[in-house]
N, C-alpha and C. Protein backbone atom coordinates (compact mmCIF):
# COMPACT_ATOMS: atom_id res chain seq x y z
N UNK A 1 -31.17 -4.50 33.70
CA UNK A 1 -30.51 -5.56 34.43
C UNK A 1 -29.06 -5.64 33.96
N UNK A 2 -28.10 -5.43 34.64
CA UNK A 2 -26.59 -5.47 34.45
C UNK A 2 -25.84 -6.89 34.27
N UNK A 3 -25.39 -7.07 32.83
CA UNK A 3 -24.68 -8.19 32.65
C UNK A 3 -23.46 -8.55 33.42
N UNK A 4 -23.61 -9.81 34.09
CA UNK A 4 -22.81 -10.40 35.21
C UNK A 4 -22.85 -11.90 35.16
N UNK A 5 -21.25 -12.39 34.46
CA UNK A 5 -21.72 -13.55 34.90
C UNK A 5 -20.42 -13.94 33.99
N UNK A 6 -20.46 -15.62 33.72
CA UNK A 6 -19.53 -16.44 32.86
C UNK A 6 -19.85 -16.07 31.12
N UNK A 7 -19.33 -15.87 30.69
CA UNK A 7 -19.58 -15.71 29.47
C UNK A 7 -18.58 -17.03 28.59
N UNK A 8 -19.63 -17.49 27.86
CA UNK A 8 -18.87 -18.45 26.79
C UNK A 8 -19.70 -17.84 25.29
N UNK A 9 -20.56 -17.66 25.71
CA UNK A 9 -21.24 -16.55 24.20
C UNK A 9 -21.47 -15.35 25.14
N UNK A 10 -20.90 -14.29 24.58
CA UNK A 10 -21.69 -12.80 25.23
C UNK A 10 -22.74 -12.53 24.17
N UNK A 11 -23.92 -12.13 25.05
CA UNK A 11 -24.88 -11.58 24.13
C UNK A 11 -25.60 -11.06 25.04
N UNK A 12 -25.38 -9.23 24.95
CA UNK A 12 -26.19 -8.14 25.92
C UNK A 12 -27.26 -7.60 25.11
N UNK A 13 -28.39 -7.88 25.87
CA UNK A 13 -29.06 -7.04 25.68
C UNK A 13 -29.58 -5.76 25.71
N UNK A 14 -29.08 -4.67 24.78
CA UNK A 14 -29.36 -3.59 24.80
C UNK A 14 -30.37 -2.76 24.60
N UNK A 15 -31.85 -3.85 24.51
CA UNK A 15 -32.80 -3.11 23.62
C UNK A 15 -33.36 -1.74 24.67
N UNK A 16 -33.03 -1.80 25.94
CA UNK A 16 -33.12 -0.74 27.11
C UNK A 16 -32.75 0.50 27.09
N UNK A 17 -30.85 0.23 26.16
CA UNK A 17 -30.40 1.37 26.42
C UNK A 17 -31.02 2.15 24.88
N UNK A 18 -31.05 1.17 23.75
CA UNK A 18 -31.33 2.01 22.65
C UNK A 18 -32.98 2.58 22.28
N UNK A 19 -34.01 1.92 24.10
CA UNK A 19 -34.79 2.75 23.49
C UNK A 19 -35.10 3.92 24.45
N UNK A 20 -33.96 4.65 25.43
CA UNK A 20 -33.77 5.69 26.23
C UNK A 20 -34.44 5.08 27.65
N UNK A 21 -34.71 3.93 27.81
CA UNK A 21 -35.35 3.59 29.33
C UNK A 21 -33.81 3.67 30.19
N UNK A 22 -32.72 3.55 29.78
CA UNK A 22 -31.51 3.62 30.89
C UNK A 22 -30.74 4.32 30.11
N UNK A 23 -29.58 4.36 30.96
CA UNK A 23 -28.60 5.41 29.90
C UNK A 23 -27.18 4.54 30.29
N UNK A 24 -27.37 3.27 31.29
CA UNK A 24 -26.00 2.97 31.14
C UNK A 24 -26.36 1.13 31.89
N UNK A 25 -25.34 0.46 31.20
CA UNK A 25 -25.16 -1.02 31.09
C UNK A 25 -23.79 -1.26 32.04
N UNK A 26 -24.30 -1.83 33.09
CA UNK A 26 -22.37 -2.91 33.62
C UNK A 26 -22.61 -3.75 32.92
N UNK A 27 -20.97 -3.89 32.46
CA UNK A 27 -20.82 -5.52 32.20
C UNK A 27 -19.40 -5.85 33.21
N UNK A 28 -19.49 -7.07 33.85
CA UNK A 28 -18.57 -7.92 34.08
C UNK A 28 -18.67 -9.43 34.18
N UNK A 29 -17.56 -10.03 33.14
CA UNK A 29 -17.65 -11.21 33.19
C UNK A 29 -16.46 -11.97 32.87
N UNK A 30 -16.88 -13.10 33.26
CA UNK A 30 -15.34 -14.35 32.80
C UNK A 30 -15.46 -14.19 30.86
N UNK A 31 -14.54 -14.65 30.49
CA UNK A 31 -14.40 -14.67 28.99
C UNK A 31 -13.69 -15.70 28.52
N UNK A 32 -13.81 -16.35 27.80
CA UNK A 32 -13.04 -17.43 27.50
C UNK A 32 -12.59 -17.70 25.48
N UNK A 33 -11.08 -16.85 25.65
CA UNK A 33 -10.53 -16.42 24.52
C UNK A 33 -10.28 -18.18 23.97
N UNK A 34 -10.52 -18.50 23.01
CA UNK A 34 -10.43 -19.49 22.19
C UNK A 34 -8.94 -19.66 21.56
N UNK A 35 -8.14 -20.43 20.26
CA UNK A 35 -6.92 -20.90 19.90
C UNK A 35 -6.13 -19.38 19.87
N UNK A 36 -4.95 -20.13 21.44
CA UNK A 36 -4.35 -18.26 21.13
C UNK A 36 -2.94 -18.95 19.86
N UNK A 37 -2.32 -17.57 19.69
CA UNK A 37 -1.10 -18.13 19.14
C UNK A 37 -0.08 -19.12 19.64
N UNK A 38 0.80 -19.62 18.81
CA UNK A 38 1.61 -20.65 19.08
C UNK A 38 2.32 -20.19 19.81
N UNK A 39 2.56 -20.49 20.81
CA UNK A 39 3.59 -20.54 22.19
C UNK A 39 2.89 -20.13 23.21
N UNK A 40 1.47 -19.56 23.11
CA UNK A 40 0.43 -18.83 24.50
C UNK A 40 -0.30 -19.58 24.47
N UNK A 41 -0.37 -19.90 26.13
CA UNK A 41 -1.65 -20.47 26.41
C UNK A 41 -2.65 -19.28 27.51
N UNK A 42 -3.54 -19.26 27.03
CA UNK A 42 -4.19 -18.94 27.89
C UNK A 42 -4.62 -19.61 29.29
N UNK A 43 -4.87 -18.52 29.98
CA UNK A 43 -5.07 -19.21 31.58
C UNK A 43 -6.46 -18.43 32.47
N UNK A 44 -7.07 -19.40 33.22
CA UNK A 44 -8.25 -19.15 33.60
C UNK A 44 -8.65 -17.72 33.92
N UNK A 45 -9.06 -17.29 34.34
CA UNK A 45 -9.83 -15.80 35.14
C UNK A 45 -9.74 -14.35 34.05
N UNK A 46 -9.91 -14.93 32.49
CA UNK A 46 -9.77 -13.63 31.58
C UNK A 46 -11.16 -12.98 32.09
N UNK A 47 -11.01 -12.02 31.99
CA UNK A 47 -12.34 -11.24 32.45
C UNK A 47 -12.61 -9.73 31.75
N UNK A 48 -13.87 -9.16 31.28
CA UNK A 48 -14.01 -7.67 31.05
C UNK A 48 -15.02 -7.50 31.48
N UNK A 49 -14.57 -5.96 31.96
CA UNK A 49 -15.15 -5.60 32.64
C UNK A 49 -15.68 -3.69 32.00
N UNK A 50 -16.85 -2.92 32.48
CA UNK A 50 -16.84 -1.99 31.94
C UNK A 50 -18.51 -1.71 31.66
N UNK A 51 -19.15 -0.85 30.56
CA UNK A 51 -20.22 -0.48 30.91
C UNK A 51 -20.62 -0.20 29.15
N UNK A 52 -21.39 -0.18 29.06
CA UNK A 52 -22.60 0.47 27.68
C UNK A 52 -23.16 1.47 28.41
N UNK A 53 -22.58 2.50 27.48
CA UNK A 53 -23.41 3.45 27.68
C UNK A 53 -24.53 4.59 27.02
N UNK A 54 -25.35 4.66 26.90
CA UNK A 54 -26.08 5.40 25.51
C UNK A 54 -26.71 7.41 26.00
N UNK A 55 -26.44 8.03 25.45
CA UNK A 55 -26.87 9.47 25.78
C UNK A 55 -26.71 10.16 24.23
N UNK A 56 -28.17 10.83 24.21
CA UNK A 56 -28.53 11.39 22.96
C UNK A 56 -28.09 10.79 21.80
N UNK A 57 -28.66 9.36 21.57
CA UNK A 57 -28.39 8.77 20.21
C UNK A 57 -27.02 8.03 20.27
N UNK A 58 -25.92 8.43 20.72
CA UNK A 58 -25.02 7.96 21.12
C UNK A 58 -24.63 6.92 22.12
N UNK A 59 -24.23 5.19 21.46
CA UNK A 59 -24.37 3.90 22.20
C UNK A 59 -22.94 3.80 22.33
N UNK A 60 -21.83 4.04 23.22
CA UNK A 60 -20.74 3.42 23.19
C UNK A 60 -20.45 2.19 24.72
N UNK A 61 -19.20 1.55 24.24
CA UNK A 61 -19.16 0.11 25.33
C UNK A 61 -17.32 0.48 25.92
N UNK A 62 -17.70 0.57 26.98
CA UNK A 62 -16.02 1.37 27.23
C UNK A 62 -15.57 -0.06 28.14
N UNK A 63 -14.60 -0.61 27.94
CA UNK A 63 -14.38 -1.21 29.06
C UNK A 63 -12.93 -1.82 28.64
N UNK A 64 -12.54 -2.90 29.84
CA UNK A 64 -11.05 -3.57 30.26
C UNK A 64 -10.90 -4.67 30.17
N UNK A 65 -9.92 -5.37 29.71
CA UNK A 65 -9.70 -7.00 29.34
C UNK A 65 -8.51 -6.96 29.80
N UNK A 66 -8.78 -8.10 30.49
CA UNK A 66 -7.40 -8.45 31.77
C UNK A 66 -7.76 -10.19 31.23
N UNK A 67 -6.36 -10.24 30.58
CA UNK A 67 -6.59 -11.91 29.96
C UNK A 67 -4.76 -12.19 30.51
N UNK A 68 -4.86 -13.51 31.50
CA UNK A 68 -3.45 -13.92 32.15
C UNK A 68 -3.07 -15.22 30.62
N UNK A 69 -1.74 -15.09 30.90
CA UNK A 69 -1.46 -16.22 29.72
C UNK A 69 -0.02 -16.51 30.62
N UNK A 70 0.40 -17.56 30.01
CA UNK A 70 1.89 -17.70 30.12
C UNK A 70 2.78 -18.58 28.01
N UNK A 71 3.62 -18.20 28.10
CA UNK A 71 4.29 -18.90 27.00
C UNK A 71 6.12 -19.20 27.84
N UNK A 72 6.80 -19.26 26.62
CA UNK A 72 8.44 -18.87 26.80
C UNK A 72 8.78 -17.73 26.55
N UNK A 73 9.57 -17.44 27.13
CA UNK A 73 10.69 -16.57 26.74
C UNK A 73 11.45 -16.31 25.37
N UNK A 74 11.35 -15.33 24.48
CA UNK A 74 12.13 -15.92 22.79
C UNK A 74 13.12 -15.93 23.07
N UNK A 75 13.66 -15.52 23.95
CA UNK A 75 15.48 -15.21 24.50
C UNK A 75 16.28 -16.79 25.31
N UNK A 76 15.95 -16.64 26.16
CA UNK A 76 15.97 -17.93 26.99
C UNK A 76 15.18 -18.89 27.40
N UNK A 77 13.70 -19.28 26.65
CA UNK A 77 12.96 -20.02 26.89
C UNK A 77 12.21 -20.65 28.05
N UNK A 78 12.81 -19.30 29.24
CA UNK A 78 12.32 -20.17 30.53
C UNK A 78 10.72 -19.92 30.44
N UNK A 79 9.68 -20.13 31.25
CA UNK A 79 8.75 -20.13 30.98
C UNK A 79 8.33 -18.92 31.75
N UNK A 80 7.46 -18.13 31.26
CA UNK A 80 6.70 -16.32 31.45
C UNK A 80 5.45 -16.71 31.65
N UNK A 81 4.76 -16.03 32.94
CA UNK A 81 3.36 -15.97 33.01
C UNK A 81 2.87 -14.63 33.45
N UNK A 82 2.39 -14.25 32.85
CA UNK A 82 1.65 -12.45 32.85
C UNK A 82 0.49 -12.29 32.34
N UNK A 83 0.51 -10.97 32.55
CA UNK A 83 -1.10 -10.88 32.37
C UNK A 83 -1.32 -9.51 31.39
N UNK A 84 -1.41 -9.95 30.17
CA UNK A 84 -2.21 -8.73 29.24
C UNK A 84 -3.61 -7.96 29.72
N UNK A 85 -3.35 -6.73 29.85
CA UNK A 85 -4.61 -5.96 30.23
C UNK A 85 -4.78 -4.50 28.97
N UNK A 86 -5.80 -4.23 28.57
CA UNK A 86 -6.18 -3.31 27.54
C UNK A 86 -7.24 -2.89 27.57
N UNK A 87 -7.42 -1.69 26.88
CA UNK A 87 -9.36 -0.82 27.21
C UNK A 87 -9.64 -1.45 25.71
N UNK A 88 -10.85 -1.73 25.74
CA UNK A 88 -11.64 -2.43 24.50
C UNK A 88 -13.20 -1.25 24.84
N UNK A 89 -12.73 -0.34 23.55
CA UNK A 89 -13.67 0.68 23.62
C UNK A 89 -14.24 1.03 22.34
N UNK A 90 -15.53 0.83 22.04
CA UNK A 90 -15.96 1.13 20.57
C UNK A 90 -17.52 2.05 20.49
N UNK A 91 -17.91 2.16 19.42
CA UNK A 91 -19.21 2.54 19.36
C UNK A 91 -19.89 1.69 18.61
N UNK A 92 -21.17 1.58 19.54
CA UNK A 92 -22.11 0.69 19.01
C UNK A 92 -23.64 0.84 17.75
N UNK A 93 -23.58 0.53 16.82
CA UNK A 93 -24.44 1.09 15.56
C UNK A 93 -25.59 0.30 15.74
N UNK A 94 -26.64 0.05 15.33
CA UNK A 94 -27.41 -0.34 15.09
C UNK A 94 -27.38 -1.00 13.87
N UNK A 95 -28.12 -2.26 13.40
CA UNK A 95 -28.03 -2.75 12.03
C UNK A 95 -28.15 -1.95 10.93
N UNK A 96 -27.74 -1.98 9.52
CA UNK A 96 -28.16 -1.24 8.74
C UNK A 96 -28.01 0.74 8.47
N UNK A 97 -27.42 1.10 10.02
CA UNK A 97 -27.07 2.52 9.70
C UNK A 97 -25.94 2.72 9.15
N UNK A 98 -24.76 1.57 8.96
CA UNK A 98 -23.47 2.26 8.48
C UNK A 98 -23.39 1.06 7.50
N UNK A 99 -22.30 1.79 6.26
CA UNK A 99 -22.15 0.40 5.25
C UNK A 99 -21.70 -0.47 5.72
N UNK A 100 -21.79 -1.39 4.71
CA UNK A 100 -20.92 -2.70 5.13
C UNK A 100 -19.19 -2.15 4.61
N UNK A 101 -18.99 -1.18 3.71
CA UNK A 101 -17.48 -1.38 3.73
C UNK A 101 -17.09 -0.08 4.53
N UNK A 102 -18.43 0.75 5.07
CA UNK A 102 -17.40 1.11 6.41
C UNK A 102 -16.98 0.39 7.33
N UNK A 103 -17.93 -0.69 7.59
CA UNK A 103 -17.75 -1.53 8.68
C UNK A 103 -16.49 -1.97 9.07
N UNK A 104 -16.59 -2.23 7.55
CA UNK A 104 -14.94 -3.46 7.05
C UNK A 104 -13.45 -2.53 7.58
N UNK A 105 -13.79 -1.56 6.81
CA UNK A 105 -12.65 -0.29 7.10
C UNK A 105 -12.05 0.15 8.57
N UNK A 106 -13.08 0.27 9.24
CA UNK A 106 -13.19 1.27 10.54
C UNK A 106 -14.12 -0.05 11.60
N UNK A 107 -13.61 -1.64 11.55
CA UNK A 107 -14.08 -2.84 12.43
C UNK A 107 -13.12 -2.32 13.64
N UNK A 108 -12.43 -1.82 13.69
CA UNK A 108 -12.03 -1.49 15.44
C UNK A 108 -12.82 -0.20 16.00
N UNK A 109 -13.00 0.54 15.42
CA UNK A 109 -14.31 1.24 16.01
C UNK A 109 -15.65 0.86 16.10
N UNK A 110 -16.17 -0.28 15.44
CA UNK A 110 -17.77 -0.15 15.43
C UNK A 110 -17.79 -1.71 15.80
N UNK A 111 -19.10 -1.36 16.92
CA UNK A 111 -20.06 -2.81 16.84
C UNK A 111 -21.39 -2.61 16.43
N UNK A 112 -21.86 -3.90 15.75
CA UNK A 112 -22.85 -3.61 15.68
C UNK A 112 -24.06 -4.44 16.34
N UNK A 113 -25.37 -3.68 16.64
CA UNK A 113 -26.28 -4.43 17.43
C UNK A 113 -27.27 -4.89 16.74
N UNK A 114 -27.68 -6.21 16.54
CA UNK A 114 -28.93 -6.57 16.17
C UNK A 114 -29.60 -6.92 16.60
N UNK A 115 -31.12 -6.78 15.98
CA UNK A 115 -32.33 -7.04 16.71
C UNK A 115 -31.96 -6.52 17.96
N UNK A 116 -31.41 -5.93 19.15
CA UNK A 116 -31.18 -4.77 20.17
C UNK A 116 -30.41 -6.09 21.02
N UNK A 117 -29.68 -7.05 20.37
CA UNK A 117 -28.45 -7.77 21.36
C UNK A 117 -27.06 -7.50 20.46
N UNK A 118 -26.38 -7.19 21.49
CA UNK A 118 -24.87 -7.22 20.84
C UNK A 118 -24.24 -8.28 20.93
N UNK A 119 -23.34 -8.80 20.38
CA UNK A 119 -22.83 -9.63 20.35
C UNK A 119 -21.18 -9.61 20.08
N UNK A 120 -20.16 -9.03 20.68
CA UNK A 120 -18.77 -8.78 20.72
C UNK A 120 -17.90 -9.63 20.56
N UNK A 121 -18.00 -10.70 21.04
CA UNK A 121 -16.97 -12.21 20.88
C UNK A 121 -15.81 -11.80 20.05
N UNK A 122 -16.55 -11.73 19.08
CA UNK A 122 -15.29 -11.83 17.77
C UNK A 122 -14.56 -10.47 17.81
N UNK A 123 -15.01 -9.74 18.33
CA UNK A 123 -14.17 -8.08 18.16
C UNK A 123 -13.49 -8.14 19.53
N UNK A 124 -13.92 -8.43 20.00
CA UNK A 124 -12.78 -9.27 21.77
C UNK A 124 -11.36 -10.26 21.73
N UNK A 125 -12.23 -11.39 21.14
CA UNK A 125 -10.70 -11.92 20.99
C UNK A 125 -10.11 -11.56 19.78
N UNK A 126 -10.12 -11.11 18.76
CA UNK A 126 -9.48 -10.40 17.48
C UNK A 126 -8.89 -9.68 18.59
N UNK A 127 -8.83 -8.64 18.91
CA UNK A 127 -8.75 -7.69 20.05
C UNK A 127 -7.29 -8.75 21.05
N UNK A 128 -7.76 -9.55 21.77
CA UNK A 128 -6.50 -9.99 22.16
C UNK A 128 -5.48 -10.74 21.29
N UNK A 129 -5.68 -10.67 20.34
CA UNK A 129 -4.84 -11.59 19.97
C UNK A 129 -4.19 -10.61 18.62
N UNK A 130 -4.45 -9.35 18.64
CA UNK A 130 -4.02 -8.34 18.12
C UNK A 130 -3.16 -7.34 19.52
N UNK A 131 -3.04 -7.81 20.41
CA UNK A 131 -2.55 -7.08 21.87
C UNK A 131 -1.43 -7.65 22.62
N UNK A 132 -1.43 -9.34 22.14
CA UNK A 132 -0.79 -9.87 23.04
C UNK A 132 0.78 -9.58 22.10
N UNK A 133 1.84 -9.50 23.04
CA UNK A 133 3.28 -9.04 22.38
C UNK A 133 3.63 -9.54 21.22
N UNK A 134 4.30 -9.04 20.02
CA UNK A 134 4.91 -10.42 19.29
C UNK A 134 5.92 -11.37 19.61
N UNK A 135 6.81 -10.87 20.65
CA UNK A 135 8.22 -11.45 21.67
C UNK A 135 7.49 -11.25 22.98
N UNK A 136 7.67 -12.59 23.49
CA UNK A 136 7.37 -12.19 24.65
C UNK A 136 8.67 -12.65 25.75
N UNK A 137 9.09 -11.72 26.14
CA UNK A 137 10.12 -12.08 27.13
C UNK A 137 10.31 -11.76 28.57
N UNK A 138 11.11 -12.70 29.42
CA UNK A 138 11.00 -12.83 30.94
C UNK A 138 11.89 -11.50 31.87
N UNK A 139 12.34 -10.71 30.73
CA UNK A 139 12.43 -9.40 31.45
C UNK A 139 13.82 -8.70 30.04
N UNK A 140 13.12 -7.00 30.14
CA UNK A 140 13.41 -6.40 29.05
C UNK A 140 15.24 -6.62 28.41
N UNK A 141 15.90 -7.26 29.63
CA UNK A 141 16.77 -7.03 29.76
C UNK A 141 17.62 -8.99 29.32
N UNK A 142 17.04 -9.65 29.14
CA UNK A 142 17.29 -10.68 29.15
C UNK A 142 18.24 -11.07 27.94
N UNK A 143 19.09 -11.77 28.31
CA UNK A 143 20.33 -11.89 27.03
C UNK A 143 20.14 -13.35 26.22
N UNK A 144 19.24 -13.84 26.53
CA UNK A 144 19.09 -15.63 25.79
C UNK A 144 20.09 -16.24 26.07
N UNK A 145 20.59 -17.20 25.55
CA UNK A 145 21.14 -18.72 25.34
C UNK A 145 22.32 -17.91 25.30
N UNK A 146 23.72 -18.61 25.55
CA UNK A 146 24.77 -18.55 25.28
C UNK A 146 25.08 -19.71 23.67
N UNK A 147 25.67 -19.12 22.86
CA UNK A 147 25.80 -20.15 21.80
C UNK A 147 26.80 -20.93 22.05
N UNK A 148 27.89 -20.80 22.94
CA UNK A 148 28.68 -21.50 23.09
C UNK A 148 28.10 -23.04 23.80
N UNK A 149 27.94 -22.69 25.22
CA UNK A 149 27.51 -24.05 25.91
C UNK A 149 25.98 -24.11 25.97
N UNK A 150 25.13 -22.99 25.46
CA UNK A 150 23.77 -23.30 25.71
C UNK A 150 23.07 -22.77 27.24
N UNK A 151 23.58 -22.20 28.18
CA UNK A 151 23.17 -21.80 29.09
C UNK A 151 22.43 -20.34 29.35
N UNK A 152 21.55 -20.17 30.24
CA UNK A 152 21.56 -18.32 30.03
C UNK A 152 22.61 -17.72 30.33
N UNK A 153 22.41 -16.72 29.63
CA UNK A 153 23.95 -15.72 29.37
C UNK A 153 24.01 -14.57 31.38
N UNK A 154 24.02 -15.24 31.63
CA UNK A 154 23.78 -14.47 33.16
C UNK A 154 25.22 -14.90 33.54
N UNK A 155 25.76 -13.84 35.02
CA UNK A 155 27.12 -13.97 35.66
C UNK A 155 27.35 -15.42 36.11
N UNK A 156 26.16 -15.93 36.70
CA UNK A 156 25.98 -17.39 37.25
C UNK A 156 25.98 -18.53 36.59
N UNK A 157 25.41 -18.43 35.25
CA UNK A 157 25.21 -19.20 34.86
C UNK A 157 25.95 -19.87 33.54
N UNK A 158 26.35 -18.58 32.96
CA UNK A 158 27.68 -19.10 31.46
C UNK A 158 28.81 -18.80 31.89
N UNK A 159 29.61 -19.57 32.22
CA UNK A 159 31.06 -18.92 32.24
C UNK A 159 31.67 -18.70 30.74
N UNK A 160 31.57 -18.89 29.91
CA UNK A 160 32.27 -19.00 28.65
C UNK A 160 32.94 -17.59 28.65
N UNK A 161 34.37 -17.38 28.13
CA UNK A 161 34.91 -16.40 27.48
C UNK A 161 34.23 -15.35 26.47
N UNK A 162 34.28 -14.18 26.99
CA UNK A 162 33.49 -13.34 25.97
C UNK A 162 33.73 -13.64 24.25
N UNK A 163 32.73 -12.92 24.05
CA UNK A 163 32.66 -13.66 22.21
C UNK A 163 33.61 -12.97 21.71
N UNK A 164 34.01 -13.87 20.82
CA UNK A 164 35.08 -13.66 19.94
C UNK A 164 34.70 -12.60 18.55
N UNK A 165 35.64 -11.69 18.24
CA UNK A 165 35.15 -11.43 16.94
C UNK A 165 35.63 -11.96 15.79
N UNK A 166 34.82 -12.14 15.02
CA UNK A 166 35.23 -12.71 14.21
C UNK A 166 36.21 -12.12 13.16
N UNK A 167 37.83 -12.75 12.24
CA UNK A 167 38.30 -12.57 12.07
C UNK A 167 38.51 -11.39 10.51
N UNK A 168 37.42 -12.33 10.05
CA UNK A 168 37.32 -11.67 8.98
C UNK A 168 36.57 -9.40 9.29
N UNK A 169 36.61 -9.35 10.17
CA UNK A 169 35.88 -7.97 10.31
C UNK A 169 37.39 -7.30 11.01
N UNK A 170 38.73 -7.88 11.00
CA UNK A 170 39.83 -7.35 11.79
C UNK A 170 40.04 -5.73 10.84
N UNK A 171 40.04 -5.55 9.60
CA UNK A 171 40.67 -4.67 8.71
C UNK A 171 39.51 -3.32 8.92
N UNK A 172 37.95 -3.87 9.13
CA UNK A 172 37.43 -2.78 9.30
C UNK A 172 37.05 -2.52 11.09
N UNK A 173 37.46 -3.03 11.85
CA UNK A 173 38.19 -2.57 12.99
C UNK A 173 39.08 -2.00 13.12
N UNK A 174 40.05 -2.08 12.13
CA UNK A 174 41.71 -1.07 12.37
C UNK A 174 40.92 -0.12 11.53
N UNK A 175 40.07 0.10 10.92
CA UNK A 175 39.76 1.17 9.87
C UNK A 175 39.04 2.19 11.12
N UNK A 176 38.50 1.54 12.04
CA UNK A 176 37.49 2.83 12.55
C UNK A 176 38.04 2.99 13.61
N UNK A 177 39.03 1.82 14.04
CA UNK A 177 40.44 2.80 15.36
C UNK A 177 41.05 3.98 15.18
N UNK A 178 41.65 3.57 13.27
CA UNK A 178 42.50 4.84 13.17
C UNK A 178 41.37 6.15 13.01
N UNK A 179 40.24 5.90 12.39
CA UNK A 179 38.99 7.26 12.85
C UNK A 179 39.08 7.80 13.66
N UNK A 180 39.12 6.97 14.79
CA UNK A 180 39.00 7.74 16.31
C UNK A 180 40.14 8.32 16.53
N UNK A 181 40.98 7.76 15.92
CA UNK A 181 42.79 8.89 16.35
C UNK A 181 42.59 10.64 15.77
């Protein structure tokens, strides 16, 4: 039976695929990522989507996380709404076959299944919140604030006089003019 639905706990049952009666799992569902970082909020319709799949001993979970957020801008603070999307792809162990400090080591490769339900939550949102940008800004190109009057630095919007340099750097300016001669 293919997991479909709202998820506020995921918990698939795999005991199907790990005992060779199928060889492959859909999953799609809503997801609901918990405290994101300071300045993101998350926004409704996060969803993954994707499949378990098991062939000759081998259990892996391949799939896509499409989580919308909005925050500010670090540049100009206007407000950004987009949508982080990423493959969330691992292999799935069974209890007890791998150590615990492989686990620890190599936790972005492995899930593990107990008693034959998985349970991902925590390797999901770790997962977004290891994905989402550290700057997030309203386009690559964006110049922030003007320090002078505070406006965005756009043709429209700052008139201020280009920046001044500052005085004290005049001697190693004449130093790398006369270079170029």
């Amino acid at each position: 039976m293919p997991f479909h639905g709202r998820i506020l706990r995921m918990l698939i049952d795999l005991s199907a695929i790990l005992r060779g009666e199928i060889r492959e799992l859909p999953i799609d569902g809503e997801i609901f990522p918990d405290a994101a970082p300071f300045g993101i909020e998350y926004l409704p319709g996060a969803r993954i989507t994707g499949k378990v799949s098991g062939s000759a001993g081998l259990v892996t979970l391949t799939s896509r996380v499409t989580v919308p957020y909005r925050g500010e801008c670090a540049r100009c603070l206007d407000p950004v709404e987009t949508v982080l999307e990423f493959d969330f792809d691992r292999t799935i162990v069974t209890e007890g076959t791998i150590s615990d400090d492989v686990l620890e080591e190599k936790a972005d490769e492995y899930l593990v299944v107990k008693r034959g339900i998985l349970e991902p939550d925590e390797a999901i949102i770790e997962s977004i919140y290891l994905e989402l940008p550290s700057r997030l800004l309203c386009s690559p190109d964006c110049r922030g604030l003007c320090p002078k009057c505070g406006k965005k630095m756009t043709a429209d919007e700052c008139d201020c006089a280009p920046r001044e340099i500052d005085p004290r750097w005049n001697k190693l300016r004449e130093l790398l003019e006369q270079d170029d001669k």
